[in-house]
N, C-alpha and C. Protein backbone atom coordinates (compact mmCIF):
# COMPACT_ATOMS: atom_id res chain seq x y z
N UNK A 1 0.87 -1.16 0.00
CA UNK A 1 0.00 0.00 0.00
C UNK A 1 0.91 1.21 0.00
N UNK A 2 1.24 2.04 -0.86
CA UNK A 2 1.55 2.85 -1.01
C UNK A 2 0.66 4.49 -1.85
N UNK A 3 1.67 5.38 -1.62
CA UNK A 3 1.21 6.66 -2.12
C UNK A 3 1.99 6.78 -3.39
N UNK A 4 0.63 7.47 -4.78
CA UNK A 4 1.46 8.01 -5.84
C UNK A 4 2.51 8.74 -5.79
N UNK A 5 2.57 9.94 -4.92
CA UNK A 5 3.94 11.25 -4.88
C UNK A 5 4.13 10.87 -3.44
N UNK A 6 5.65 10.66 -3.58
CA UNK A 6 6.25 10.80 -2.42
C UNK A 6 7.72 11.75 -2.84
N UNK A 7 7.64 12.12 -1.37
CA UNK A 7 8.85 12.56 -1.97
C UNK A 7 10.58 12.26 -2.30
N UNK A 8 11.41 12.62 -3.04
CA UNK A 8 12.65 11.88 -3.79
C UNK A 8 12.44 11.14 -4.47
N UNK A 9 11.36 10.35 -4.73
CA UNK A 9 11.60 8.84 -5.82
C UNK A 9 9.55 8.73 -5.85
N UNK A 10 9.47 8.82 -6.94
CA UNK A 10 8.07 8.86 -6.96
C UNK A 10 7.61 7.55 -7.40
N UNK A 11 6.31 7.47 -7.18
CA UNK A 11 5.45 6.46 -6.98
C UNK A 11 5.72 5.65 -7.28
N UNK A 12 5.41 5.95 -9.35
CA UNK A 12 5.36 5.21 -10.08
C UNK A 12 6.79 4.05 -10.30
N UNK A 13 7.92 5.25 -10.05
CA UNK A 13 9.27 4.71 -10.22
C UNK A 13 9.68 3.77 -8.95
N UNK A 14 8.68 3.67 -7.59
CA UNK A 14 9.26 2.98 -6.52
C UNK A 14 8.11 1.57 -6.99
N UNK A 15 7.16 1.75 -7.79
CA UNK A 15 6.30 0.65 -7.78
C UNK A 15 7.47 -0.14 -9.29
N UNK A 16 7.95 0.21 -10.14
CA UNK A 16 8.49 -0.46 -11.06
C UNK A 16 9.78 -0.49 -10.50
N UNK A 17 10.24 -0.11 -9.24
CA UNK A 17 11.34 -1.18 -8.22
C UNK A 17 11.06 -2.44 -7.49
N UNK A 18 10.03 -2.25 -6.73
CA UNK A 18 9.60 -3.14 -5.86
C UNK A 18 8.86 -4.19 -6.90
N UNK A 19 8.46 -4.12 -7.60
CA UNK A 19 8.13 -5.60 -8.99
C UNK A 19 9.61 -5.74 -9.85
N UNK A 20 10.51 -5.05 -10.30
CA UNK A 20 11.81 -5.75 -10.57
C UNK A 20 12.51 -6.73 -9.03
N UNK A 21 11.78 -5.87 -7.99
CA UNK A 21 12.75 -6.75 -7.00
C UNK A 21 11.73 -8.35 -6.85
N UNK A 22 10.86 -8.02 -6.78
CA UNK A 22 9.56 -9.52 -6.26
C UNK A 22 8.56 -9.41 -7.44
N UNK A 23 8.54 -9.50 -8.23
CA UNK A 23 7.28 -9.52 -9.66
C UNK A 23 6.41 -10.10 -8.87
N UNK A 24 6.30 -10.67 -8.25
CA UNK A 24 4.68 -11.17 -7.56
C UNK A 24 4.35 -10.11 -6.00
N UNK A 25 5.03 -9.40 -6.04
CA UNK A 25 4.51 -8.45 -4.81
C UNK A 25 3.09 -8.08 -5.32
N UNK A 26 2.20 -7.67 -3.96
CA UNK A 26 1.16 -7.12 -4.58
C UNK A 26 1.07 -5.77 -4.20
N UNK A 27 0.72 -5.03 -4.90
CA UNK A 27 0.98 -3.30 -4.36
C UNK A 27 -0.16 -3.02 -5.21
N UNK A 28 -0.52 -1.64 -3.87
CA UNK A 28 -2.02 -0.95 -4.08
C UNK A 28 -1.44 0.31 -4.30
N UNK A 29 -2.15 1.55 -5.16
CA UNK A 29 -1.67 2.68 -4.93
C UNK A 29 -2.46 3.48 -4.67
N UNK A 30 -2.04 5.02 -3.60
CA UNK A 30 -3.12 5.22 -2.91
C UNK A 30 -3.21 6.72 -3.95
N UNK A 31 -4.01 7.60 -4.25
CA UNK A 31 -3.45 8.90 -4.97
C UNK A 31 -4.30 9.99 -4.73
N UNK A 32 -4.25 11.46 -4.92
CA UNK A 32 -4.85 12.50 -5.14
C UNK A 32 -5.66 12.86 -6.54
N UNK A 33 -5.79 11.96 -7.47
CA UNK A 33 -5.74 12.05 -8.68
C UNK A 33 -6.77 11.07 -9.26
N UNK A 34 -7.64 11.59 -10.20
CA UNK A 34 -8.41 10.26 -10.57
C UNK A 34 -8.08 8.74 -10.96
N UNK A 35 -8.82 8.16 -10.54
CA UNK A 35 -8.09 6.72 -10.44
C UNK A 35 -8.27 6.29 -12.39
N UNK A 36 -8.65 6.94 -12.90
CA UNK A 36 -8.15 6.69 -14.26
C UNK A 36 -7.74 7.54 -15.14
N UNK A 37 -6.78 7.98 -14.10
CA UNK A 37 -5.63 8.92 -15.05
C UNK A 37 -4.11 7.80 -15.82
N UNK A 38 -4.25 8.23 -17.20
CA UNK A 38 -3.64 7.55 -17.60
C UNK A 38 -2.20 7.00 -17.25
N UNK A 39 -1.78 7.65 -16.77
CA UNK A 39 -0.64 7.19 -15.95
C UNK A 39 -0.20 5.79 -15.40
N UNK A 40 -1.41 5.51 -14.99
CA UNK A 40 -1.64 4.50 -14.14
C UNK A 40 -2.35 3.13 -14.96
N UNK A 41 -2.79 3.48 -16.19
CA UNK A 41 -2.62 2.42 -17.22
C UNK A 41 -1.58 1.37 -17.34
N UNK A 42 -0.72 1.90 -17.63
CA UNK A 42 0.63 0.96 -17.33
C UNK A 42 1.25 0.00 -16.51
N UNK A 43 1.00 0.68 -15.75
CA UNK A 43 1.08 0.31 -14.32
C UNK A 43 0.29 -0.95 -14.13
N UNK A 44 -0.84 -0.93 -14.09
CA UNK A 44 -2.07 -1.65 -14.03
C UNK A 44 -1.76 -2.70 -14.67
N UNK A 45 -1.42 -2.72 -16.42
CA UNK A 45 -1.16 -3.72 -17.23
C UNK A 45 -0.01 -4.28 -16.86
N UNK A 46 0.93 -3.67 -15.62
CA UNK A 46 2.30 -4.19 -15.45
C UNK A 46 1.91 -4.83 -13.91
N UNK A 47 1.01 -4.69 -13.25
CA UNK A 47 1.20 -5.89 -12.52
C UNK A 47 0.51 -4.80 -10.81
N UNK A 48 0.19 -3.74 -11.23
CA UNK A 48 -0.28 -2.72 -9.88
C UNK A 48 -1.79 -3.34 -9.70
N UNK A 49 -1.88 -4.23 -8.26
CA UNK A 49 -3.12 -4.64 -7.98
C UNK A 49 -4.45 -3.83 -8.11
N UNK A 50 -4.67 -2.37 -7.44
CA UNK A 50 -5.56 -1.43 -7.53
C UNK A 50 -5.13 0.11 -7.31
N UNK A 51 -6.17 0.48 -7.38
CA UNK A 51 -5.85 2.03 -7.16
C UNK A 51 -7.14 2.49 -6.57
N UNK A 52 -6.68 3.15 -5.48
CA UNK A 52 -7.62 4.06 -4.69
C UNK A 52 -7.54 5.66 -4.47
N UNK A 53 -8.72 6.35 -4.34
CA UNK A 53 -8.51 8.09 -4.63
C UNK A 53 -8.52 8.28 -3.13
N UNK A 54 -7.91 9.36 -2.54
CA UNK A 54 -8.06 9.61 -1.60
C UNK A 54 -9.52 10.79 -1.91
N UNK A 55 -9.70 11.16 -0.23
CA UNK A 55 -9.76 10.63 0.92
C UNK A 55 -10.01 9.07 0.97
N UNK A 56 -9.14 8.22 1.79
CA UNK A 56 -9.69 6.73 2.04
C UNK A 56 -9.82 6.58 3.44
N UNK A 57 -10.88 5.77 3.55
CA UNK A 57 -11.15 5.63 4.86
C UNK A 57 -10.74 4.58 5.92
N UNK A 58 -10.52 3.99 6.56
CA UNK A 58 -10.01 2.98 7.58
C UNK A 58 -10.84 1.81 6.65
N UNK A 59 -12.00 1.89 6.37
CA UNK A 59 -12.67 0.37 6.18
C UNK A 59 -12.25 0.06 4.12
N UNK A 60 -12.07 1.28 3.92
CA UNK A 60 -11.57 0.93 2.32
C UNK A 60 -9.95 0.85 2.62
N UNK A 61 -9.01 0.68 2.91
CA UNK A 61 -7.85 -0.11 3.45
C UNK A 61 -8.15 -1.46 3.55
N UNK A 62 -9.02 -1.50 4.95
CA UNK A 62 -9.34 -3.29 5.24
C UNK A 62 -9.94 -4.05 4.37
N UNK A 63 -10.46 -3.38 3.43
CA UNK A 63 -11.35 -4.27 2.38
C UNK A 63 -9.90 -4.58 1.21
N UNK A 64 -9.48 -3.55 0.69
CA UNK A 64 -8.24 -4.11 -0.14
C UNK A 64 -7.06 -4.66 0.71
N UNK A 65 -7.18 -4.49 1.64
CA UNK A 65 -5.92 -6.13 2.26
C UNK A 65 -6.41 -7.30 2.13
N UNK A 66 -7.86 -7.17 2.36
CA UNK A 66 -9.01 -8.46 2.56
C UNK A 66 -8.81 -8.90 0.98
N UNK A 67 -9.05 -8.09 0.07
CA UNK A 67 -9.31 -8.46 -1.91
C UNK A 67 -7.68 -9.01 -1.88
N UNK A 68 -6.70 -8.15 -1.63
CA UNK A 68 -5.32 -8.42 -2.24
C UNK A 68 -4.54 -9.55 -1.53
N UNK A 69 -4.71 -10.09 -0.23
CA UNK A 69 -3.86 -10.87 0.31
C UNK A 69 -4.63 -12.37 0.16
């Protein structure tokens, strides 16, 4: 579960680390941004389990640990 912008090394570039390091990791991304901004196309087709818009709430967390694990 991570955030799109972080800061020093952004999202996208820490999510296409962490799948060169474990290709079967499962990673969620959390963002400010519509969840179908193209960006995140790629991503998606490359192996990013979901995407959620913020605000998220405590029970939309527990439900995608519940879907992803």
């Amino acid at each position: 579960l991570m955030d799109s912008e972080m800061p020093e090394v952004g999202g996208m570039e820490s999510f296409e680390k962490i799948k060169a390091f474990d290709s079967n990791a499962k990673v969620v991304m959390i963002t400010g941004y519509s969840d179908n901004d193209k960006r995140f196309e790629n991503a998606l087709k490359n192996g990013l389990k979901d995407i959620i818009t913020k605000p998220v709430g405590l029970n939309q967390i527990l439900e995608l640990v519940k879907k992803h694990l």
